[in-house]
C-alpha atoms as a PDB file:
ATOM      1  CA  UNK A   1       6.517  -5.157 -12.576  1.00  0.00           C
ATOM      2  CA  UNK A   2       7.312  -7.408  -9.483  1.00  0.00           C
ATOM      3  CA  UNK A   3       9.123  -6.241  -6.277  1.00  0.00           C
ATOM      4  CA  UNK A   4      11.453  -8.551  -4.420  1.00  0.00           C
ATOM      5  CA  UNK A   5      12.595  -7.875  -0.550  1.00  0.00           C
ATOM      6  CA  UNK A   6      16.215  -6.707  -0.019  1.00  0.00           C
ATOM      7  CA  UNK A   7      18.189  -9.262   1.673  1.00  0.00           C
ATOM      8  CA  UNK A   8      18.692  -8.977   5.725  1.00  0.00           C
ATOM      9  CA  UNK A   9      14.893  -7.323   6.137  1.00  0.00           C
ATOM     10  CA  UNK A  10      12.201  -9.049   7.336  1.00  0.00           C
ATOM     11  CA  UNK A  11       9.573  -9.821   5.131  1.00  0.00           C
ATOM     12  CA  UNK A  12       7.061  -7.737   4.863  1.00  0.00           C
ATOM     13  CA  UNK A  13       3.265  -6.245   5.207  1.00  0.00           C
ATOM     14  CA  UNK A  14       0.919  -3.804   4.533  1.00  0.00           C
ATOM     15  CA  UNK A  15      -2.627  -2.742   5.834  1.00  0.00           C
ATOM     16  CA  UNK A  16      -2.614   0.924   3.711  1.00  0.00           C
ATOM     17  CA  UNK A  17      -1.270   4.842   4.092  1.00  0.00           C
ATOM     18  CA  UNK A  18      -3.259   6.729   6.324  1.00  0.00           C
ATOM     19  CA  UNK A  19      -2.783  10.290   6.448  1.00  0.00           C
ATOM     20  CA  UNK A  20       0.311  11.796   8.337  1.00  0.00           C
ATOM     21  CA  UNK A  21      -2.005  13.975  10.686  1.00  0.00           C
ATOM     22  CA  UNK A  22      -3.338  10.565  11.537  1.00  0.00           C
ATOM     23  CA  UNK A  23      -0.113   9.008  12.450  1.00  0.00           C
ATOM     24  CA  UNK A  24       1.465  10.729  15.275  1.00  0.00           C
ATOM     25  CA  UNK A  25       0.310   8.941  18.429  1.00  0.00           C
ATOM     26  CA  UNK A  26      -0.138   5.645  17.115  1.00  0.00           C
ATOM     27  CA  UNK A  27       3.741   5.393  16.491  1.00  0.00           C
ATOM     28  CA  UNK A  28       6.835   4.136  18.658  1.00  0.00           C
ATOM     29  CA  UNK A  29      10.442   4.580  18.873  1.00  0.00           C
ATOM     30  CA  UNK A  30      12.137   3.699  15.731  1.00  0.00           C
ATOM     31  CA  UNK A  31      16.106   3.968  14.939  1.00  0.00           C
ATOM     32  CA  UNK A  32      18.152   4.291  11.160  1.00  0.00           C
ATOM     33  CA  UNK A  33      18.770   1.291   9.491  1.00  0.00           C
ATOM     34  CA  UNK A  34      21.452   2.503   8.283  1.00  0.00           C
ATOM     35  CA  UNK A  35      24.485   0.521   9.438  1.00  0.00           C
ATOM     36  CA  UNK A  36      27.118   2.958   8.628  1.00  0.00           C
ATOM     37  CA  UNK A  37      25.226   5.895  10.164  1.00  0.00           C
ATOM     38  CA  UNK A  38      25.431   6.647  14.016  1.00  0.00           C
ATOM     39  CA  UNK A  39      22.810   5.050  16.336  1.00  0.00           C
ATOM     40  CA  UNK A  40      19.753   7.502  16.441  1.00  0.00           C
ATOM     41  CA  UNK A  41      18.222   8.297  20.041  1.00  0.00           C
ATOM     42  CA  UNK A  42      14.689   6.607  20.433  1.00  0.00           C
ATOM     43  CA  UNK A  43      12.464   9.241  18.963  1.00  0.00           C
ATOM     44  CA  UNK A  44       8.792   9.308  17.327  1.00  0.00           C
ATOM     45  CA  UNK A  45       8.939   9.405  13.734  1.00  0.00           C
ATOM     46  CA  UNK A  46       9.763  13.230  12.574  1.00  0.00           C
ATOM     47  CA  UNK A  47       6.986  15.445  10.689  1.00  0.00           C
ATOM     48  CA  UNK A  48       8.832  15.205   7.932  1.00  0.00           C
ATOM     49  CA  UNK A  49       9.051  11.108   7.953  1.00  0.00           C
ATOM     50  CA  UNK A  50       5.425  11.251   8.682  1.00  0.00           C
ATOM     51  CA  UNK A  51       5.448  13.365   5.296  1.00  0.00           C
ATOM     52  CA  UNK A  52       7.125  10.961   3.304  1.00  0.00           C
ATOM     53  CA  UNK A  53       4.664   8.488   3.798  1.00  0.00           C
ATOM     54  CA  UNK A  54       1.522  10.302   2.860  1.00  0.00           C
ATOM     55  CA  UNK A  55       3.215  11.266   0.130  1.00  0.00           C
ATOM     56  CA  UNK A  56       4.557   8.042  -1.156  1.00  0.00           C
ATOM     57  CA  UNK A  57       1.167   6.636  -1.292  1.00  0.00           C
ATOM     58  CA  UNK A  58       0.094   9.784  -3.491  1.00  0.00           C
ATOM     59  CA  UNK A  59      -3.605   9.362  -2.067  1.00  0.00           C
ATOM     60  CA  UNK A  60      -4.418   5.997  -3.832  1.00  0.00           C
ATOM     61  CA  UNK A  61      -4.315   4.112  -0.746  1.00  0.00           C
ATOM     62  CA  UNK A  62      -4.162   3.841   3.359  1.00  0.00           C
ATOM     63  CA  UNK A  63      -1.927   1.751   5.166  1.00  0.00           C
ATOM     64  CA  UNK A  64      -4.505   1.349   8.057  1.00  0.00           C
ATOM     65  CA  UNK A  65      -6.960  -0.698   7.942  1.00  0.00           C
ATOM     66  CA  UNK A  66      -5.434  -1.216   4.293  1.00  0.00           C
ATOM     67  CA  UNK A  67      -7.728   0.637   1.732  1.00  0.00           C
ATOM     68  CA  UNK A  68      -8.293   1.604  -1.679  1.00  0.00           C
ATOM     69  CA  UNK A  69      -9.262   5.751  -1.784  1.00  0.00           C
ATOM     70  CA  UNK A  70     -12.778   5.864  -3.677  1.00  0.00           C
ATOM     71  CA  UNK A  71     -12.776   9.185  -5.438  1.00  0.00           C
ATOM     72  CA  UNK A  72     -15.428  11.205  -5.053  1.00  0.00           C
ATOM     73  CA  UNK A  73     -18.133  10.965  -7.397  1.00  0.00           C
ATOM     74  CA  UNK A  74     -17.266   7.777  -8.841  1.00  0.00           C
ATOM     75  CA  UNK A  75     -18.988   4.364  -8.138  1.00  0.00           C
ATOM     76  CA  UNK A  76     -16.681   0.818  -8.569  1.00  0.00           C
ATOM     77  CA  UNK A  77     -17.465  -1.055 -11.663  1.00  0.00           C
ATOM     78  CA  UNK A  78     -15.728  -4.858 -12.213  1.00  0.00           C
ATOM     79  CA  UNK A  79     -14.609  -6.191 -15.783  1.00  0.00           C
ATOM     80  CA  UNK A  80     -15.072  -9.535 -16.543  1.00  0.00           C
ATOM     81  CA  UNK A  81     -12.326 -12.438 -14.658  1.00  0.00           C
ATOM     82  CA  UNK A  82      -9.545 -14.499 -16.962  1.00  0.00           C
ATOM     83  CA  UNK A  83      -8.097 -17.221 -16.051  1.00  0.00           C
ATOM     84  CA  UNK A  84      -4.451 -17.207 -16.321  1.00  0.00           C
ATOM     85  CA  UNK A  85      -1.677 -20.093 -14.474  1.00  0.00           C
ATOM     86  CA  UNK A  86      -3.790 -20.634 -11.617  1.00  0.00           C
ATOM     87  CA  UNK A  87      -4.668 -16.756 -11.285  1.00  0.00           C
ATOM     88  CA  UNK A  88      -8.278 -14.837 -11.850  1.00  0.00           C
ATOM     89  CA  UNK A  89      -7.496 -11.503 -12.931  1.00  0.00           C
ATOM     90  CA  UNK A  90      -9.881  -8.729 -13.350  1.00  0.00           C
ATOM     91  CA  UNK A  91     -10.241  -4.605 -12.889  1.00  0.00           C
ATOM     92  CA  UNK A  92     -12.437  -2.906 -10.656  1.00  0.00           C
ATOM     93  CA  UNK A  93     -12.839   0.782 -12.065  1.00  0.00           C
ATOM     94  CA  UNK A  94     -13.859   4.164 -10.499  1.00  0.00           C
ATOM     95  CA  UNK A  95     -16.328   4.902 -13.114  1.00  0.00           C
ATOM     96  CA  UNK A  96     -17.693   8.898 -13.181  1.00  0.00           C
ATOM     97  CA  UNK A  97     -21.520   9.666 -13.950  1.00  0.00           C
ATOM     98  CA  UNK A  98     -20.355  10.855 -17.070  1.00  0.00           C
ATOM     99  CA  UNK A  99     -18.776   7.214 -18.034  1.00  0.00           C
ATOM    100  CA  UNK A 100     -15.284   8.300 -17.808  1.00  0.00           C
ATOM    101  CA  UNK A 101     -12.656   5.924 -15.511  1.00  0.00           C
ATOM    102  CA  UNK A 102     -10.647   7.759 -13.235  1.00  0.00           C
ATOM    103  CA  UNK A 103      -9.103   5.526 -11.546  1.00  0.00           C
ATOM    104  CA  UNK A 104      -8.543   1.232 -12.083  1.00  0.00           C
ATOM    105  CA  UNK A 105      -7.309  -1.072  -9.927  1.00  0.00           C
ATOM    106  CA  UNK A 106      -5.798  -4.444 -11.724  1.00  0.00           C
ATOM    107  CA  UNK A 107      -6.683  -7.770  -9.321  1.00  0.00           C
ATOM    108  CA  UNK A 108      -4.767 -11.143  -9.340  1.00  0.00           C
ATOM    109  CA  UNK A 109      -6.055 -13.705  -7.328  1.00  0.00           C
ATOM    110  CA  UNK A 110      -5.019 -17.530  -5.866  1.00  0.00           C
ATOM    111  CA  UNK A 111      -8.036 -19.181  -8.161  1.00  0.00           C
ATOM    112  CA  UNK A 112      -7.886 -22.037  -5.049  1.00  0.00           C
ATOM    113  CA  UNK A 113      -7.685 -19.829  -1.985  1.00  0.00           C
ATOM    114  CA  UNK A 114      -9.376 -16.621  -3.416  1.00  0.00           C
ATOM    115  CA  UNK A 115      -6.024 -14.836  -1.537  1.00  0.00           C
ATOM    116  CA  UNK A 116      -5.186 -11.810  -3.415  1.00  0.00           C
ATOM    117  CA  UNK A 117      -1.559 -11.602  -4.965  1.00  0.00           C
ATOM    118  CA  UNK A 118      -1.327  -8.314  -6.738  1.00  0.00           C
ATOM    119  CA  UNK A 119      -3.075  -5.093  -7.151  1.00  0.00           C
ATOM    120  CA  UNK A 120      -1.880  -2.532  -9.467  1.00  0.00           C
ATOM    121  CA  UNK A 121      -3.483   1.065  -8.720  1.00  0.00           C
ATOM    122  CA  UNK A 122      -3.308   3.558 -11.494  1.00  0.00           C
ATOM    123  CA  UNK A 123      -4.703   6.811 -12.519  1.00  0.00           C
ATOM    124  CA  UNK A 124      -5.257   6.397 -16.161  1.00  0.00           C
ATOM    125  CA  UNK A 125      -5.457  10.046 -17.268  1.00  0.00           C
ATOM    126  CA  UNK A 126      -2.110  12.595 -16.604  1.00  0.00           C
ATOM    127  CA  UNK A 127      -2.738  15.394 -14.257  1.00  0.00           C
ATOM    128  CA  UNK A 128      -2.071  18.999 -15.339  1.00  0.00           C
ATOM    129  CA  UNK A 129       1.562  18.435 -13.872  1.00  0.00           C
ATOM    130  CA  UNK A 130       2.153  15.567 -16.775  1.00  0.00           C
ATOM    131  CA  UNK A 131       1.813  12.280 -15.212  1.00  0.00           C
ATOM    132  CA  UNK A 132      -0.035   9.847 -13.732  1.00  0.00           C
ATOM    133  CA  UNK A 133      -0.160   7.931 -10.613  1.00  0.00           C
ATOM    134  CA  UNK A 134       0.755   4.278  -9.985  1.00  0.00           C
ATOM    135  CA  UNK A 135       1.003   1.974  -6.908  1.00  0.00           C
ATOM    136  CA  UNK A 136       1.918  -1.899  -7.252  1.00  0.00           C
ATOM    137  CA  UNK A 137       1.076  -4.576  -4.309  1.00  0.00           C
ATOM    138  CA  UNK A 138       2.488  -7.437  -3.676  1.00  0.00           C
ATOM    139  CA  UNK A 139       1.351  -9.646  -0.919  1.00  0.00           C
ATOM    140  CA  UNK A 140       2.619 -12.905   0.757  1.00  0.00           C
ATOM    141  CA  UNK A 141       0.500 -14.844   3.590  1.00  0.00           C
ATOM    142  CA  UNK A 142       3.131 -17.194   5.060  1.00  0.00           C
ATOM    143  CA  UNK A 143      -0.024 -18.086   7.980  1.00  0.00           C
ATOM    144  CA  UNK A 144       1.135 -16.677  11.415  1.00  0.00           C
ATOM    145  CA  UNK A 145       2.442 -13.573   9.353  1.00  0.00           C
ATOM    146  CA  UNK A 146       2.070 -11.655   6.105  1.00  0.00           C
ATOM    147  CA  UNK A 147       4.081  -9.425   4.330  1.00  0.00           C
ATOM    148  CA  UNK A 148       2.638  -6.433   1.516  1.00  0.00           C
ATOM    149  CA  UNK A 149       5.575  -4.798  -0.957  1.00  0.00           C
ATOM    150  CA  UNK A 150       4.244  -2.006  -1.946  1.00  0.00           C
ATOM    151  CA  UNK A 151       5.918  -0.059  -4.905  1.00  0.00           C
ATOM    152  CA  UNK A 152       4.834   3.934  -6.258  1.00  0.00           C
ATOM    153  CA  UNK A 153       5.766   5.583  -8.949  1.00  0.00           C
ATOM    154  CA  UNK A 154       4.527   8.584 -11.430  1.00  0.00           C
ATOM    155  CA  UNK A 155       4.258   7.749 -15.102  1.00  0.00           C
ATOM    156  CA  UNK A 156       5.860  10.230 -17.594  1.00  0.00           C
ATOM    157  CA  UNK A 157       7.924  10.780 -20.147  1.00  0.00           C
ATOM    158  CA  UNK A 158      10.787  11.730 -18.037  1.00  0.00           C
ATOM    159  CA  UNK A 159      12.081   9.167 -16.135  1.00  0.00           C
ATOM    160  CA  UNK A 160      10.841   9.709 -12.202  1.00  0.00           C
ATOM    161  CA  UNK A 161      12.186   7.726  -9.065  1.00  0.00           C
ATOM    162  CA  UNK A 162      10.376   5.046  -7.456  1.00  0.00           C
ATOM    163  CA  UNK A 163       9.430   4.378  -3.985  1.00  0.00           C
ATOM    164  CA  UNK A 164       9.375   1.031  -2.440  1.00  0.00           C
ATOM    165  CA  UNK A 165       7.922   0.297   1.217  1.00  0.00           C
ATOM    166  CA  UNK A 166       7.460  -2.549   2.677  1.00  0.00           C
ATOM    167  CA  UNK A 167       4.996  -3.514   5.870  1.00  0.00           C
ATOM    168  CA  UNK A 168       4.975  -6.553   7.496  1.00  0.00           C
ATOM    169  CA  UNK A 169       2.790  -8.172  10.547  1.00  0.00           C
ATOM    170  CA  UNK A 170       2.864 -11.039  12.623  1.00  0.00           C
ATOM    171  CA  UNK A 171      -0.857 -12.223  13.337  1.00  0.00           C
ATOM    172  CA  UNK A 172       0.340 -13.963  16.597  1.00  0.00           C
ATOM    173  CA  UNK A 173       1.417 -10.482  17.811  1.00  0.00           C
ATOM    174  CA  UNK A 174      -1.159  -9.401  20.075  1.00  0.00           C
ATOM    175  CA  UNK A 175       0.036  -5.975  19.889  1.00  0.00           C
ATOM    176  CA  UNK A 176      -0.924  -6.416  16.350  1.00  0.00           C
ATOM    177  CA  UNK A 177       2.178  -4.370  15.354  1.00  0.00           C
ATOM    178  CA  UNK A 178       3.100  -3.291  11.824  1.00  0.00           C
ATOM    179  CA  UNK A 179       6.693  -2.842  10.762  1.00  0.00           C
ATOM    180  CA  UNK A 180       6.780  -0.293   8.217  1.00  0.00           C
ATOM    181  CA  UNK A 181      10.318  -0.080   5.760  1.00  0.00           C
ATOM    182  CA  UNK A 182      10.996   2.694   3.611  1.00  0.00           C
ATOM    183  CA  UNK A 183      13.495   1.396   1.260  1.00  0.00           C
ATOM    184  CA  UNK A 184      14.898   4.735  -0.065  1.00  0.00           C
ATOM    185  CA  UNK A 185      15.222   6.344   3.032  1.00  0.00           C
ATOM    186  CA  UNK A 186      17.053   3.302   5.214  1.00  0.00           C
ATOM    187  CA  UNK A 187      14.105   3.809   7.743  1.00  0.00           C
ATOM    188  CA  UNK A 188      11.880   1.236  10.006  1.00  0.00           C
ATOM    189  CA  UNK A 189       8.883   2.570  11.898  1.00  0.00           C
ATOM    190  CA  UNK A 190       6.395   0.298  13.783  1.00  0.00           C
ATOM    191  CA  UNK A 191       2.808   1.006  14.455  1.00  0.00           C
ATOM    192  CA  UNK A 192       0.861  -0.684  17.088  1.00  0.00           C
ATOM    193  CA  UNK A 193      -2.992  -1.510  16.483  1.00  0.00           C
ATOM    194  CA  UNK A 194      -2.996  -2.315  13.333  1.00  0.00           C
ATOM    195  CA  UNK A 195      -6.139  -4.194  12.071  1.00  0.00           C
ATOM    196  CA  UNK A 196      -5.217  -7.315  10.221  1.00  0.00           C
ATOM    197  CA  UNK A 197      -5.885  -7.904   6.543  1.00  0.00           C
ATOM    198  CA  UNK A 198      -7.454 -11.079   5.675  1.00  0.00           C
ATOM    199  CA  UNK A 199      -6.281 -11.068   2.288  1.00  0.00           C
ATOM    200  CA  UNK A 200      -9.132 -11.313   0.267  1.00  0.00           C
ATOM    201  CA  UNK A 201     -11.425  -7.970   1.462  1.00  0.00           C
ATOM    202  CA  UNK A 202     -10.797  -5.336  -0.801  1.00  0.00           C
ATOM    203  CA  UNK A 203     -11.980  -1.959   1.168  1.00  0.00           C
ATOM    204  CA  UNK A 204     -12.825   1.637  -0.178  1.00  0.00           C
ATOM    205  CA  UNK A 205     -12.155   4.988   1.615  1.00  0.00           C
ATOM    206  CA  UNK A 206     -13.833   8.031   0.326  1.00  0.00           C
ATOM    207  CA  UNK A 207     -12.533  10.297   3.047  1.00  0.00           C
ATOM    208  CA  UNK A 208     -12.449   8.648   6.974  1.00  0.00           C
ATOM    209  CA  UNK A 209     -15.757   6.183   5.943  1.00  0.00           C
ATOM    210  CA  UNK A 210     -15.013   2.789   5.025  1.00  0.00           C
ATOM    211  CA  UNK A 211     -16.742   0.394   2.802  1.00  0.00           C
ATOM    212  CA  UNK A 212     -16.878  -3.058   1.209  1.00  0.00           C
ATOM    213  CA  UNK A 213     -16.083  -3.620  -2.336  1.00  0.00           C
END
């Protein structure tokens, strides 16, 4: 599944969710996007904004430095690459001691640049509530910016809503500042600090600790 930008938003970026707690004092004034709805005074983000974030990435990723989250136990395992229209394609998998995969993360790559395109996040196995977890990347390098679509759903058998966000950052920006779009919710936030994704480094959080794939 592909995700498109809406017309009239900037295009758009991503560096990862980090955790709401996390959040608070990194952010800066941000009003509705919501033509039709009155002008909103410049205030931080609301707890329960800051909510909807952590839970729209369903703690698969961070938005800051962009990460995959490593779960605990597991170590990262790659399949073997295909070549398909000018793309290498593989799966990294969370692998338990016991053998079992709890977690795979589908990777299309530029087979000239070695840019990453798309990763697809998912949680192979239902949880005890009856579905599993999904997140979808798309990224765009246009050189002095980049732009990440990121799209999260839960698979089951009843039909769930999606979420779509998208995060976008100028690299010439020395304030290194991330817009951040919540579709659903008509809402822009911006985060200052933000460190830039080359594109190609795919990073793994097990809690605050970051490593190279």
């Amino acid at each position: 599944m592909r995700f498109t930008s809406l017309l009239g938003i900037t295009v758009t970026i991503l560096a990862g969710l980090a955790f709401a707690s996390s959040f608070a004092n990194a952010w800066v004034p941000f009003r509705s996007s919501n033509r039709n709805a009155p002008a909103r005074p410049p205030l931080f983000p609301e707890p329960a904004e800051l909510v909807a974030l952590n839970n729209i990435s369903q703690g698969l990723f961070q938005h800051s430095p962009f990460a995959i989250v490593q779960l605990e136990g597991t170590k990262i395992m790659k399949t073997r690459e295909e070549i398909e229209n000018g793309y290498r394609k593989y799966k990294l998998n969370m692998v338990h001691s016991n053998g079992t995969c709890l977690r795979s993360m589908e990777i299309k790559r530029d087979i000239f640049t070695n840019m990453i395109r798309e990763i697809i996040i998912k949680d192979p196995f239902q949880s005890e509530e009856g579905f599993a977890k999904v997140a979808e990347f798309e990224f765009t390098d246009f050189g002095t910016w980049y732009e990440i679509i990121a799209g999260t759903w839960y698979e089951s058998i009843v039909a769930m809503p999606k979420e779509r966000v998208t995060f976008t950052l100028d690299k010439l920006d020395s304030r290194n500042r991330l817009r951040i779009y919540i579709h659903r919710l008509r809402l822009t936030f911006y985060q200052d600090g933000v460190e830039v994704w080359n594109g190609e480094d795919i990073k793994f959080v097990p809690d605050p600790r970051i490593t190279d794939a």
